[in-house]
N, C-alpha and C. Protein backbone atom coordinates (compact mmCIF):
# COMPACT_ATOMS: atom_id res chain seq x y z
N UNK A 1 -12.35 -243.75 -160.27
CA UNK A 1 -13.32 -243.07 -159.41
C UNK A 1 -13.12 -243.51 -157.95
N UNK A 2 -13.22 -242.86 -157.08
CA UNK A 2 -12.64 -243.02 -155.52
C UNK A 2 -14.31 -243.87 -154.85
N UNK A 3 -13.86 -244.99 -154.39
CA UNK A 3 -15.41 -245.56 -153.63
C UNK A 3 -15.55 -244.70 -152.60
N UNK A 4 -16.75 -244.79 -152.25
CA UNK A 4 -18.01 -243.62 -151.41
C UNK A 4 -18.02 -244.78 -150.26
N UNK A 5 -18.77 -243.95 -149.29
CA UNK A 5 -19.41 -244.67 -148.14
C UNK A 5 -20.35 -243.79 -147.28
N UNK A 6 -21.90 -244.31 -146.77
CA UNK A 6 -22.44 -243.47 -145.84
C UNK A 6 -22.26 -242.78 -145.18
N UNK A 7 -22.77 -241.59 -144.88
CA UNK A 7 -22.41 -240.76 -143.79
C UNK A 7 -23.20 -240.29 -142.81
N UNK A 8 -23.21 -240.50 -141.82
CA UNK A 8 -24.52 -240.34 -140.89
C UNK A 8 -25.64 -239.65 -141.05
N UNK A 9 -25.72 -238.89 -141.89
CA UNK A 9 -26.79 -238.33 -142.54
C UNK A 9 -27.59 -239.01 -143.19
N UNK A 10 -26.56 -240.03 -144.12
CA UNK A 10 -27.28 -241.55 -145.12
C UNK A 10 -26.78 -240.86 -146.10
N UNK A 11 -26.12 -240.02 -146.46
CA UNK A 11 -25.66 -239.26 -147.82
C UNK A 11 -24.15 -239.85 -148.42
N UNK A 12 -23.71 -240.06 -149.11
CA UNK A 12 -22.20 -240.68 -150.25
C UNK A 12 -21.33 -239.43 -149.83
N UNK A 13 -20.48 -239.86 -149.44
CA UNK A 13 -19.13 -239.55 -148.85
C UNK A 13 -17.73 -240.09 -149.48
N UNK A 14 -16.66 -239.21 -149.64
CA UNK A 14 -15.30 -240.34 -150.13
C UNK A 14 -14.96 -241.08 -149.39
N UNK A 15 -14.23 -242.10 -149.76
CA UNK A 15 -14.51 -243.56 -148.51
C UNK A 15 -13.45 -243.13 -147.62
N UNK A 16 -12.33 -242.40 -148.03
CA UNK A 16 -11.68 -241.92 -146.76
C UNK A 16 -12.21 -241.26 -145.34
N UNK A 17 -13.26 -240.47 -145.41
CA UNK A 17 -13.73 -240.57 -144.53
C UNK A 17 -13.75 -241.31 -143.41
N UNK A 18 -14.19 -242.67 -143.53
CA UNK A 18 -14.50 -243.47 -142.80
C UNK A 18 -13.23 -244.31 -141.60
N UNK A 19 -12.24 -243.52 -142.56
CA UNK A 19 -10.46 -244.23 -141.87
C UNK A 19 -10.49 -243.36 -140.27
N UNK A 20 -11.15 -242.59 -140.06
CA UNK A 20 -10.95 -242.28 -138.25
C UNK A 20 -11.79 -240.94 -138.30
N UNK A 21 -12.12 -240.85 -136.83
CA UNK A 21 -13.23 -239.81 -136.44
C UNK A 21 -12.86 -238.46 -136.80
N UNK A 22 -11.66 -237.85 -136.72
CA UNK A 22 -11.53 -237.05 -137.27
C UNK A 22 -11.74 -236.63 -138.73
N UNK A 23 -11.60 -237.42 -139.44
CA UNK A 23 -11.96 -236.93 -140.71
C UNK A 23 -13.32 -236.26 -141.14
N UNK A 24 -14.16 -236.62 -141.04
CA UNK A 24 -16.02 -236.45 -141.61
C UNK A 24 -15.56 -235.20 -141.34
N UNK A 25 -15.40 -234.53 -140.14
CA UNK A 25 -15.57 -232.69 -140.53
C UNK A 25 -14.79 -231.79 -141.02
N UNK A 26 -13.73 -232.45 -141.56
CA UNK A 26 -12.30 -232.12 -141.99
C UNK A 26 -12.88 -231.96 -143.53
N UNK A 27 -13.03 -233.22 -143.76
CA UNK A 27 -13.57 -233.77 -145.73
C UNK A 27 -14.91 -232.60 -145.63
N UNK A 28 -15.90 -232.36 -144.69
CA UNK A 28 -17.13 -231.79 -145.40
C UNK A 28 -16.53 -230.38 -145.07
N UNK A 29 -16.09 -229.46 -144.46
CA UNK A 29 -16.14 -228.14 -144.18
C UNK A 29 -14.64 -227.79 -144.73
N UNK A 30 -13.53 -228.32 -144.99
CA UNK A 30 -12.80 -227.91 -145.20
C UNK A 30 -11.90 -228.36 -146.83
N UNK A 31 -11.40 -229.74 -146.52
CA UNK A 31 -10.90 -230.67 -147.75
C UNK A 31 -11.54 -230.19 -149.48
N UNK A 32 -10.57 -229.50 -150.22
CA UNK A 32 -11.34 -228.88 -151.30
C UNK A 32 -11.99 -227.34 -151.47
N UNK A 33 -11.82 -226.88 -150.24
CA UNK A 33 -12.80 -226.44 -151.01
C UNK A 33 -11.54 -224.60 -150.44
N UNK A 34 -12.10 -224.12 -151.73
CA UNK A 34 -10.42 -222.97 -152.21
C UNK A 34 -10.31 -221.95 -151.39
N UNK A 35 -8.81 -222.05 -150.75
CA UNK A 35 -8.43 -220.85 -149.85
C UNK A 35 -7.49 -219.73 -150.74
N UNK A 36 -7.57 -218.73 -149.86
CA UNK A 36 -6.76 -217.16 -151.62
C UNK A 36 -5.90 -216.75 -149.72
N UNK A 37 -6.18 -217.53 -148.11
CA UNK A 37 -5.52 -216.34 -147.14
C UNK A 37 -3.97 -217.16 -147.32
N UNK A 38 -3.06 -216.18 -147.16
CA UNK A 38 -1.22 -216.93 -147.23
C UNK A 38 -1.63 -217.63 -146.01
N UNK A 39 -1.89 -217.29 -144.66
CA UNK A 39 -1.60 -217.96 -143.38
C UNK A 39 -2.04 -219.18 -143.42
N UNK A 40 -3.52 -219.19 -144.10
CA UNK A 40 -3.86 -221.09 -144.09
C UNK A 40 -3.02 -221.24 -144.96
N UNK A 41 -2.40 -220.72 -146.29
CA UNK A 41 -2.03 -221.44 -147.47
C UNK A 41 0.01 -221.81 -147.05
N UNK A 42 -0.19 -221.25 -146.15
CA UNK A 42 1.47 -221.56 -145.58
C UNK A 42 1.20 -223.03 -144.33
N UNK A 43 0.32 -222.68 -143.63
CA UNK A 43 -0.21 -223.42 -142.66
C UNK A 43 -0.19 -224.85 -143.12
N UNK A 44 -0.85 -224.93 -144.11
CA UNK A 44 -1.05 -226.29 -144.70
C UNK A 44 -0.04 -227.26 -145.96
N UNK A 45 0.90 -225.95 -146.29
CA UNK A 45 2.36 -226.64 -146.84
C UNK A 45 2.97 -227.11 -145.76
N UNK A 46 2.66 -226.59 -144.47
CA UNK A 46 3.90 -226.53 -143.31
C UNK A 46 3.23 -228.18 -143.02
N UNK A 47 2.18 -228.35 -142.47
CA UNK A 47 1.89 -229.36 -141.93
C UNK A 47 1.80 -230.63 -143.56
N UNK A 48 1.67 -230.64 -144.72
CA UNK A 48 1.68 -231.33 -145.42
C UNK A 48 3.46 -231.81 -145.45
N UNK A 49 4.61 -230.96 -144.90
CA UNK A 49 5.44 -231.16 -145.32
C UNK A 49 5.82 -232.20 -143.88
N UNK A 50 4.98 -232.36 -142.65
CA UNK A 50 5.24 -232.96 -141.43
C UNK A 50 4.91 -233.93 -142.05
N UNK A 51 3.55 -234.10 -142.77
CA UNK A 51 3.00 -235.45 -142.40
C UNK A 51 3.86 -236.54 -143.85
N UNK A 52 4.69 -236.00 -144.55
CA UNK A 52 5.52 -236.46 -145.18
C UNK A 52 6.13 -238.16 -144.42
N UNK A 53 5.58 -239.31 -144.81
CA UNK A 53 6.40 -240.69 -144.04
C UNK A 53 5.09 -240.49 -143.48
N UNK A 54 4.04 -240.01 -142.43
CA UNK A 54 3.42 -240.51 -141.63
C UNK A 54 2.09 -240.58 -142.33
N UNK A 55 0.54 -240.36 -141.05
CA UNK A 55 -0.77 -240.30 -141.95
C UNK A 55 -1.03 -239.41 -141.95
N UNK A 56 -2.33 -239.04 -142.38
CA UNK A 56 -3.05 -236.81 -142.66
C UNK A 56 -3.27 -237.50 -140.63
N UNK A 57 -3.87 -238.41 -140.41
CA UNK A 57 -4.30 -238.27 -138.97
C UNK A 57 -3.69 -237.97 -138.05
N UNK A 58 -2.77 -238.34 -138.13
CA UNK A 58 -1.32 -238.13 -136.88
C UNK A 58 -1.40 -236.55 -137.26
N UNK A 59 -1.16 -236.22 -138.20
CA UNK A 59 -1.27 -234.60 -138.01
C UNK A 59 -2.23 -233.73 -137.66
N UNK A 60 -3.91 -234.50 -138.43
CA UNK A 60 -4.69 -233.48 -138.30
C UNK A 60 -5.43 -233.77 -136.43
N UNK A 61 -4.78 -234.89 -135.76
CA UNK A 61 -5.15 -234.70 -134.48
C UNK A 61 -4.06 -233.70 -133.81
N UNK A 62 -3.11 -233.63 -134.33
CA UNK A 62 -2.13 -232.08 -133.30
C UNK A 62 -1.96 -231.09 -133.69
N UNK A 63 -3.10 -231.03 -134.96
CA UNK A 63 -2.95 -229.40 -135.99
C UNK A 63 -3.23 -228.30 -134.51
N UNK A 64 -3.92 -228.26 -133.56
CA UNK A 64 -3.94 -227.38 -132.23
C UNK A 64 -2.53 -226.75 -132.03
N UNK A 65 -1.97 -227.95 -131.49
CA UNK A 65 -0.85 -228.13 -131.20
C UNK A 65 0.25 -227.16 -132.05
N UNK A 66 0.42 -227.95 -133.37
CA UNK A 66 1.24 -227.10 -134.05
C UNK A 66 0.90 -225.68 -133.86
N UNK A 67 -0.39 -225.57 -134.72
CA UNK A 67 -0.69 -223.69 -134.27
C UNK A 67 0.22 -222.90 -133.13
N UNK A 68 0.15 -223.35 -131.96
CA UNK A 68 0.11 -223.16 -130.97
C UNK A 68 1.90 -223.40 -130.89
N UNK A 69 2.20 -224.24 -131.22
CA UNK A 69 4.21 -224.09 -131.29
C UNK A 69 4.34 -223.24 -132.34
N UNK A 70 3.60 -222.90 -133.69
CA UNK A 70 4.47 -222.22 -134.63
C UNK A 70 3.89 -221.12 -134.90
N UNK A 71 3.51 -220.54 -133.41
CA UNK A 71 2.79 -219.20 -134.01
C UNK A 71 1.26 -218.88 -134.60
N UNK A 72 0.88 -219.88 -134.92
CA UNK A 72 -0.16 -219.71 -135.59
C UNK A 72 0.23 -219.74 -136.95
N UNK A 73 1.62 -220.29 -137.88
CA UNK A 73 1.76 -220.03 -138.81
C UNK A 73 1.99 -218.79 -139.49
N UNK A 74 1.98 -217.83 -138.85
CA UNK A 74 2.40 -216.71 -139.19
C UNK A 74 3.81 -216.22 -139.83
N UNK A 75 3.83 -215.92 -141.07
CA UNK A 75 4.95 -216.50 -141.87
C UNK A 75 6.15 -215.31 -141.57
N UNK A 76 5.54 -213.86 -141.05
CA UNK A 76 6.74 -213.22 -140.17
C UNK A 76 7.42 -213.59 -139.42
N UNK A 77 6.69 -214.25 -138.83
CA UNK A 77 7.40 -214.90 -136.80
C UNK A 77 7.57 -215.86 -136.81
N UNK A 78 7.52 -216.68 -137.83
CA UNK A 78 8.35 -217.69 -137.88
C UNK A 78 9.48 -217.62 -138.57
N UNK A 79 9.77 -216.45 -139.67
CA UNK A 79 11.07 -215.84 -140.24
C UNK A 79 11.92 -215.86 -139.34
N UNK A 80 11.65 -215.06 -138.16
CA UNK A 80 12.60 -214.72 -136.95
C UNK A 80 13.25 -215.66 -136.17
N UNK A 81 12.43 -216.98 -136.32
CA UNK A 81 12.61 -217.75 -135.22
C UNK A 81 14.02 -218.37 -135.33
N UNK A 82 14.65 -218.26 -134.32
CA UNK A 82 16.06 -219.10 -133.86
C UNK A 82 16.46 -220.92 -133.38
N UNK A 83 17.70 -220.51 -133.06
CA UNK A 83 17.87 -221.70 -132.81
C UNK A 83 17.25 -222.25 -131.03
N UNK A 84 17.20 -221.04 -130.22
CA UNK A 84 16.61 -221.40 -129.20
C UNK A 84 15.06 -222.01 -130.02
N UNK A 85 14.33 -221.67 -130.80
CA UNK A 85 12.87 -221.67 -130.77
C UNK A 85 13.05 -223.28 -131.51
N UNK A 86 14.07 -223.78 -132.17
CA UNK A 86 14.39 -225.34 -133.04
C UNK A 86 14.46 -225.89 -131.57
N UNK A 87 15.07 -225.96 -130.45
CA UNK A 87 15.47 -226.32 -129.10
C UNK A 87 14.40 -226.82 -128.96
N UNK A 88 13.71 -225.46 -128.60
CA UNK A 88 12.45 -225.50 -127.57
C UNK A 88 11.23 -226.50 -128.67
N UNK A 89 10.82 -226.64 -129.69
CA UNK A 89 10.41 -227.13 -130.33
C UNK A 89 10.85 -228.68 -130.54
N UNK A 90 11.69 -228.81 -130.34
CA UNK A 90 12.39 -230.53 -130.34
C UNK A 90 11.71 -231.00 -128.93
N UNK A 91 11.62 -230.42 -127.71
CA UNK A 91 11.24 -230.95 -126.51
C UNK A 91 9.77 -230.72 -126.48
N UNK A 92 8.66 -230.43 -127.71
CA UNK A 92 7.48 -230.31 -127.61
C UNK A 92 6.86 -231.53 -127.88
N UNK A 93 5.99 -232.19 -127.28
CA UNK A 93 5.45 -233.71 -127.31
C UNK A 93 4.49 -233.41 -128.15
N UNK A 94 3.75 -231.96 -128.21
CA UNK A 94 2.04 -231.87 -128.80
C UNK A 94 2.24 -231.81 -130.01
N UNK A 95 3.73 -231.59 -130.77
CA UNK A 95 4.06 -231.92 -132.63
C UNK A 95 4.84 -232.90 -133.20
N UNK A 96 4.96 -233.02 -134.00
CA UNK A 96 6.11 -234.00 -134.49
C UNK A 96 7.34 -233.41 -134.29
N UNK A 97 8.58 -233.82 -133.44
CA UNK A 97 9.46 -233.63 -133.65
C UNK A 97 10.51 -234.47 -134.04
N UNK A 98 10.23 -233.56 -135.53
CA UNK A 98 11.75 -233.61 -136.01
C UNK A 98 12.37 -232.89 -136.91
N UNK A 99 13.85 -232.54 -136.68
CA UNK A 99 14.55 -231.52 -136.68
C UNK A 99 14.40 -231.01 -138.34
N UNK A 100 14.53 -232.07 -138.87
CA UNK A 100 14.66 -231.80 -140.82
C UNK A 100 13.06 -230.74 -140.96
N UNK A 101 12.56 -231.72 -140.58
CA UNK A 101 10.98 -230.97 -141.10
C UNK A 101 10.64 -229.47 -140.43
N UNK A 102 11.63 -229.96 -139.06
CA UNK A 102 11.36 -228.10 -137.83
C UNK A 102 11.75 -226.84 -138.84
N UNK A 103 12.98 -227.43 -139.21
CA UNK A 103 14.25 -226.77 -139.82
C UNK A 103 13.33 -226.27 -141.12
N UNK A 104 13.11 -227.14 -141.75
CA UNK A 104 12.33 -226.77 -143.37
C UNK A 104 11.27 -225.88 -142.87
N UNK A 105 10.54 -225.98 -141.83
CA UNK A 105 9.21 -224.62 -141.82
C UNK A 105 10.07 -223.60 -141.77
N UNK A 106 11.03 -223.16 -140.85
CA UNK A 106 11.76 -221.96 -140.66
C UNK A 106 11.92 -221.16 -141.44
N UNK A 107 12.75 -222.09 -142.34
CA UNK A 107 13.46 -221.95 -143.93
C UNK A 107 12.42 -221.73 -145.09
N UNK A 108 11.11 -222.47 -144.83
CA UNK A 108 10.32 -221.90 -145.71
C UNK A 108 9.31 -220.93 -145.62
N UNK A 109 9.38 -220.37 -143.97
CA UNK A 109 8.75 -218.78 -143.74
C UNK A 109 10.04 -217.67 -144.17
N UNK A 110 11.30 -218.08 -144.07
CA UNK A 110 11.53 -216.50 -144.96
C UNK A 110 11.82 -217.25 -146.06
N UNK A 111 11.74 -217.90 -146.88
CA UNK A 111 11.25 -217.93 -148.22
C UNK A 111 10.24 -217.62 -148.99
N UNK A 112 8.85 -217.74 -147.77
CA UNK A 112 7.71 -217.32 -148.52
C UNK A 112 7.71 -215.73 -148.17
N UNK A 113 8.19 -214.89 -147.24
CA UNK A 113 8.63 -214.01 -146.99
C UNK A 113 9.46 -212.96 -148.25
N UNK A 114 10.05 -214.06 -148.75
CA UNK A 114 10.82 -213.42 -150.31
C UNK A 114 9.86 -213.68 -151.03
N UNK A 115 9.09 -214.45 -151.26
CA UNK A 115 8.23 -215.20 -152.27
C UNK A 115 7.09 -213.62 -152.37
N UNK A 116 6.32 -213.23 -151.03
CA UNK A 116 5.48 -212.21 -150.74
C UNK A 116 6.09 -211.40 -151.58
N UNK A 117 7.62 -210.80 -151.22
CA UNK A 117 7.61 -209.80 -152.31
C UNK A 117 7.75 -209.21 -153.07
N UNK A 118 8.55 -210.56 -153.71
CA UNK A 118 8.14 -210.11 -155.38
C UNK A 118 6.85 -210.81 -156.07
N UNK A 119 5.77 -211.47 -155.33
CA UNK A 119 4.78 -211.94 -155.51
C UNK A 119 3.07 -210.74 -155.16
N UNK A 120 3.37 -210.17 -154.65
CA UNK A 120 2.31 -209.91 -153.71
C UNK A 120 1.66 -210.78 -152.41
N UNK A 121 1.82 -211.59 -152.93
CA UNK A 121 1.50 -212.95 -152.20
C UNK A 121 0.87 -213.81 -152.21
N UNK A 122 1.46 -215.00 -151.08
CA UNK A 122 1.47 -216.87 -151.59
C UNK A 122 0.62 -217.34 -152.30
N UNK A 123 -0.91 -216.69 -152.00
CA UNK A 123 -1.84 -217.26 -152.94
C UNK A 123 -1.31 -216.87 -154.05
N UNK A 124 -0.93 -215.90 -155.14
CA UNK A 124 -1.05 -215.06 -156.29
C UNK A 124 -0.01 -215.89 -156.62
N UNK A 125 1.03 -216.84 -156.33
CA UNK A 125 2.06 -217.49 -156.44
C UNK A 125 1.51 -219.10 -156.88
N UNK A 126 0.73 -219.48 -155.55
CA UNK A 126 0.18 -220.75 -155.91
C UNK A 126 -0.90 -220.89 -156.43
N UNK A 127 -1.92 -219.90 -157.27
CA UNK A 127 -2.93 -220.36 -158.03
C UNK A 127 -2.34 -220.19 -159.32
N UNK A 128 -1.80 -219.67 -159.72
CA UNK A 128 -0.77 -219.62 -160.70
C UNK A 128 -0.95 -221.26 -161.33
N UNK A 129 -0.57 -222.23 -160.00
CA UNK A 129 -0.80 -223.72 -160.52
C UNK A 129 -1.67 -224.70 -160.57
N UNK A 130 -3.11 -223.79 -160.76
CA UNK A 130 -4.53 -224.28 -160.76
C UNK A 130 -4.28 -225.21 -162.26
N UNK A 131 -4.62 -226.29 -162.65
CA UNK A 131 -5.32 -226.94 -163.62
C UNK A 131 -5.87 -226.49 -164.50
N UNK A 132 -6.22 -226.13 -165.80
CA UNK A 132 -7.04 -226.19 -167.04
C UNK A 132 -8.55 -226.66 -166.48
N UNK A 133 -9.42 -226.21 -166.21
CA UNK A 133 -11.06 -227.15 -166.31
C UNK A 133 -10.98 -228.08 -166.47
N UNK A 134 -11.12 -228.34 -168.17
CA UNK A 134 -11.00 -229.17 -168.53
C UNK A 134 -9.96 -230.62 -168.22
N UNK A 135 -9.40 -230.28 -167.40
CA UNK A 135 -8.72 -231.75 -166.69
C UNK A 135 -9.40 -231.59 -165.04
N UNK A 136 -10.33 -230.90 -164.86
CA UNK A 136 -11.01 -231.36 -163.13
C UNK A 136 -12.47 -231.86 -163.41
N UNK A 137 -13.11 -232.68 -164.61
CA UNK A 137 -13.92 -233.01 -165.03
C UNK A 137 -14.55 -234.14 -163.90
N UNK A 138 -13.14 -235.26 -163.79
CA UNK A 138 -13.02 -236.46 -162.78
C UNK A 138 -12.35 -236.19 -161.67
N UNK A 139 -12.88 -237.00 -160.56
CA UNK A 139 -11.35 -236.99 -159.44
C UNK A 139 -11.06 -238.03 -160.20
N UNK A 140 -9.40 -237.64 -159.68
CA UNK A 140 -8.32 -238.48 -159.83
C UNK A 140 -7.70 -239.10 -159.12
N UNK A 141 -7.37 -240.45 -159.63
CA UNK A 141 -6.55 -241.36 -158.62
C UNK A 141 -5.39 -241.67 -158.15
N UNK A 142 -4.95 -240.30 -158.06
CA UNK A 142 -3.01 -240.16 -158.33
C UNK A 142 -2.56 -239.52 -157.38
N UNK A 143 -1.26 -239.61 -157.15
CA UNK A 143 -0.66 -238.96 -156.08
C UNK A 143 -0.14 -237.57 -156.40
N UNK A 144 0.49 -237.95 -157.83
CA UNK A 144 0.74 -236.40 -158.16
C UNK A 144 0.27 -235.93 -159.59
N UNK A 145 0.50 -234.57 -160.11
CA UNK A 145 0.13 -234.51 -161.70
C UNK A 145 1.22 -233.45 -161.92
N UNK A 146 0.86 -233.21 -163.10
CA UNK A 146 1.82 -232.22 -164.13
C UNK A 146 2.49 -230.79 -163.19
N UNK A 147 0.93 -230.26 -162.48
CA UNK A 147 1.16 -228.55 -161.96
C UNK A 147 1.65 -228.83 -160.56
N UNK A 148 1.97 -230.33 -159.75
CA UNK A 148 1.94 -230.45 -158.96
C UNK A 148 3.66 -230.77 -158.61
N UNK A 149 4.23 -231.63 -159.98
CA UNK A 149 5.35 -231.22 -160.64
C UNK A 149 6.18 -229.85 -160.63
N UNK A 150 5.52 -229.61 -161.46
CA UNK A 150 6.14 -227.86 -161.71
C UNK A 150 5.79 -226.61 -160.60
N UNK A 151 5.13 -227.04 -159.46
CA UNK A 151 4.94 -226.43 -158.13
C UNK A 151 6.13 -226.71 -157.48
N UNK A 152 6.27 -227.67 -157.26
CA UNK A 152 7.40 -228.58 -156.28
C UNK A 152 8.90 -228.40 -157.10
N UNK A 153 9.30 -227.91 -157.66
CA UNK A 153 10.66 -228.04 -158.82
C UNK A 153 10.65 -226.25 -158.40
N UNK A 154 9.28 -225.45 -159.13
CA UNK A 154 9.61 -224.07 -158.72
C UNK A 154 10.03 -223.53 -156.99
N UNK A 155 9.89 -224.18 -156.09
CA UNK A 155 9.57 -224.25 -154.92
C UNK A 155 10.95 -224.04 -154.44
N UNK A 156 11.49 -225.77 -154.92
CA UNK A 156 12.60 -225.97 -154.78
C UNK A 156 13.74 -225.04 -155.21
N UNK A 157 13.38 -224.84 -156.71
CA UNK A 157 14.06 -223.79 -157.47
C UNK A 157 14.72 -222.00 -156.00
N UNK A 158 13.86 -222.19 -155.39
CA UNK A 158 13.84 -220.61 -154.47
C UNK A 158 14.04 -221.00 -152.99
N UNK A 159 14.57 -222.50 -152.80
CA UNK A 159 15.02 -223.18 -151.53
C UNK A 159 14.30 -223.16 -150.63
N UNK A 160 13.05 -223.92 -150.64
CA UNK A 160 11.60 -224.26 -150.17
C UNK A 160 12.59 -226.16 -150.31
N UNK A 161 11.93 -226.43 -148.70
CA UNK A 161 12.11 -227.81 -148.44
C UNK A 161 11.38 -228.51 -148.20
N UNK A 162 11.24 -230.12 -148.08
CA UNK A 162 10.15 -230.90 -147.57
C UNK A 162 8.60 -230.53 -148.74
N UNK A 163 8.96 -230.40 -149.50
CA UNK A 163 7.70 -230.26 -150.14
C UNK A 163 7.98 -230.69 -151.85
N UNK A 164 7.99 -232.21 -152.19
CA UNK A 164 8.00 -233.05 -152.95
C UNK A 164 6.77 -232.65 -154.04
N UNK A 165 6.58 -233.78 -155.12
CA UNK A 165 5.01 -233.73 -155.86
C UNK A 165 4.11 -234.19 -155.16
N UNK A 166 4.14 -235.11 -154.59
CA UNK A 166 3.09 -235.93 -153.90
C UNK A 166 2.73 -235.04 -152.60
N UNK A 167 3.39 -234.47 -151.85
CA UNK A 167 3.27 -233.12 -150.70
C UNK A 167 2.41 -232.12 -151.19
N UNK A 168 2.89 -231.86 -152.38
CA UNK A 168 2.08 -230.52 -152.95
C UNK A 168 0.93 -230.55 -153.47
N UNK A 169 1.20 -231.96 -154.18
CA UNK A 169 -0.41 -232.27 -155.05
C UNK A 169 -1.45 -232.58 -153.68
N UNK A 170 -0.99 -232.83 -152.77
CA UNK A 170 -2.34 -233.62 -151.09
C UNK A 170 -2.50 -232.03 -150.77
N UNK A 171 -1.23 -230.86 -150.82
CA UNK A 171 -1.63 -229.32 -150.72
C UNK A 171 -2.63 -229.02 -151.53
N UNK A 172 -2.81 -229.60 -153.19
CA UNK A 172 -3.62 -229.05 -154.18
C UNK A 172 -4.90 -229.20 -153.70
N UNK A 173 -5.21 -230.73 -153.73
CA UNK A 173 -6.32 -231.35 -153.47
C UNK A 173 -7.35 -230.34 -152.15
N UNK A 174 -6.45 -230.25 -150.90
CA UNK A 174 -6.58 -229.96 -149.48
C UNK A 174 -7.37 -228.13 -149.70
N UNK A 175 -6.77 -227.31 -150.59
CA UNK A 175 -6.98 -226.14 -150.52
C UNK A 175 -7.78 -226.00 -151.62
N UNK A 176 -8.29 -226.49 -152.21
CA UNK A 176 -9.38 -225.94 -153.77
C UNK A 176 -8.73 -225.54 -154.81
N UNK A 177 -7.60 -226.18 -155.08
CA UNK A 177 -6.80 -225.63 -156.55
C UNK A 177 -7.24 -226.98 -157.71
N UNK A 178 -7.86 -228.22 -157.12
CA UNK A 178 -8.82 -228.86 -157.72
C UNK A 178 -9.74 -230.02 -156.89
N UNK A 179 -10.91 -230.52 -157.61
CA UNK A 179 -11.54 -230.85 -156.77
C UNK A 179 -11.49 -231.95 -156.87
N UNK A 180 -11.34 -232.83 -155.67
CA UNK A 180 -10.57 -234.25 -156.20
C UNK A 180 -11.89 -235.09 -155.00
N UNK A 181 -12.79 -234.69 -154.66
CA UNK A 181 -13.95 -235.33 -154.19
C UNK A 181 -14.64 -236.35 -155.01
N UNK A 182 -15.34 -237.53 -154.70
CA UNK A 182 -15.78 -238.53 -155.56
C UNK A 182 -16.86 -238.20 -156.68
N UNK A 183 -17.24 -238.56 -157.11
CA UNK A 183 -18.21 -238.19 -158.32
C UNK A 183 -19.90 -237.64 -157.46
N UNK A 184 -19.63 -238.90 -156.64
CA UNK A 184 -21.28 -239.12 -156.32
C UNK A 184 -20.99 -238.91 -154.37
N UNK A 185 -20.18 -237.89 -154.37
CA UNK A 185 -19.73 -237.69 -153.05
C UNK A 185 -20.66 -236.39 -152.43
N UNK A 186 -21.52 -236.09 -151.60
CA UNK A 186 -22.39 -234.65 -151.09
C UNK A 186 -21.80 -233.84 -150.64
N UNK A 187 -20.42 -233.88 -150.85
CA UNK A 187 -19.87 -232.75 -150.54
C UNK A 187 -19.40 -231.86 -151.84
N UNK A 188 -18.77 -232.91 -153.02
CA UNK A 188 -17.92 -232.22 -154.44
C UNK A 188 -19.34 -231.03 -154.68
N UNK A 189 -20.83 -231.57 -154.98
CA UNK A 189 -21.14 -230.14 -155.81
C UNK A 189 -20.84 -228.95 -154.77
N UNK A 190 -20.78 -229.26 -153.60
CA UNK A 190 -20.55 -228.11 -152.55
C UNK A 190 -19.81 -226.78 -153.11
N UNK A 191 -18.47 -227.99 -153.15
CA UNK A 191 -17.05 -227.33 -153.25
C UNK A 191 -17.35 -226.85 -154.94
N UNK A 192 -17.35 -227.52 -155.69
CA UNK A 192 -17.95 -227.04 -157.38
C UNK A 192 -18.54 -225.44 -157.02
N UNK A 193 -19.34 -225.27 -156.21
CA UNK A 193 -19.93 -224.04 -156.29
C UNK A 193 -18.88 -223.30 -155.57
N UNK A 194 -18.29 -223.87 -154.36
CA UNK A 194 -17.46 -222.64 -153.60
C UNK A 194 -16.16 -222.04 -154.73
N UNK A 195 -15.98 -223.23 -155.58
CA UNK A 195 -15.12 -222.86 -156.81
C UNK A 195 -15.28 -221.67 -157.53
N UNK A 196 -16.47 -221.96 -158.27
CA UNK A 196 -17.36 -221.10 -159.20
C UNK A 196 -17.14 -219.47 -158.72
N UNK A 197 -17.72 -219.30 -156.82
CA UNK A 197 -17.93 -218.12 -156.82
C UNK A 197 -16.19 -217.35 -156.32
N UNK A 198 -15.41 -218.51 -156.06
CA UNK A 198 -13.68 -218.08 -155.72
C UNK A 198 -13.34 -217.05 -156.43
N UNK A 199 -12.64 -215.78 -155.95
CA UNK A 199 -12.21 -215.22 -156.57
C UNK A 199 -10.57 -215.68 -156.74
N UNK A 200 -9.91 -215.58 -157.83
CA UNK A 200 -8.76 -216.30 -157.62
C UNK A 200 -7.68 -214.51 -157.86
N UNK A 201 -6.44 -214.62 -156.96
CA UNK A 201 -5.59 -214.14 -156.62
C UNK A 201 -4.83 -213.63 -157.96
């Protein structure tokens, strides 16, 4: 079970929270709770595959930033993008640069690009690797699991980069494909209900 900690309200929180200011509105409005749009659901492979070696913080303080170099995530226009746009992106201070990880978003907007269509799309692809219920009873204390496995292998399988088990499963957790909030945390029944009424893809 993940330890809790206050939250200015006086309410039980996951203790991550408490690791830097950014987090509290990240964990309550967003963390968990289930997205079905491709643009966040590309958005947040892209940046899970940056923060690969570093922390969620280093990223989620230049998530602006990125937006703002990659388009907004927009998985057309970043299909297109060239080697001038890898250039111009290496000399950007407001993201991480570096070239492997630049290179892998590129590569994995026209992949998800192929993925769209013979998929319909990314969501209808990645809920596909939602969990059984019956195993989101508890959070869990793991880095990766079984669907998080067989996400990351199929991925790879269609030449999708930078996106390991442990990448995909912090994707699972991050977007509502399960709810990995503490037991006695005021945010999990939140997300439990935003679950419930999800329509899934």
């Amino acid at each position: 079970m993940s330890t809790t900690i206050v939250g200015p309200d006086g309410k039980s929180r996951c203790g991550w929270c408490s690791s830097a200011p950014e987090f509290l509105a990240y964990h309550d409005t967003e963390w968990g709770f289930p997205v079905s749009d491709d643009q966040r659901l590309f958005e947040k492979l892209c940046l899970e595959g940056f923060q690969s070696g570093l922390s969620w913080r280093t990223i989620l303080v230049k998530r602006e930033n990125f937006r703002a170099a990659f388009r907004d995530f927009d998985i057309e226009r970043i299909a297109r993008f060239t080697q001038r746009d890898v250039d111009r992106l290496l000399k950007d201070e407001g993201i991480v640069r570096h070239r492997g990880k630049i290179e892998a978003v590129i590569n994995n907007a026209r992949k998800a690009r192929e993925l769209v269509k013979q998929e319909g799309s990314l969501a209808a692809f990645v809920w596909r690797y939602e969990p059984d219920k019956r195993q989101l009873a508890e959070p869990q204390s793991v880095s990766t699991s079984t669907e998080s496995v067989a996400m990351s292998k199929d991925l790879k399988k269609m030449g999708w980069k930078f996106l390991g088990p442990t990448t995909v499963y912090a994707f699972m957790q991050a977007m509502g494909l399960i709810n990995d909030h503490a037991v006695d945390c005021v945010i999990r029944s939140k997300v439990e209900r935003a679950r419930k009424k999800f329509r899934r893809p």
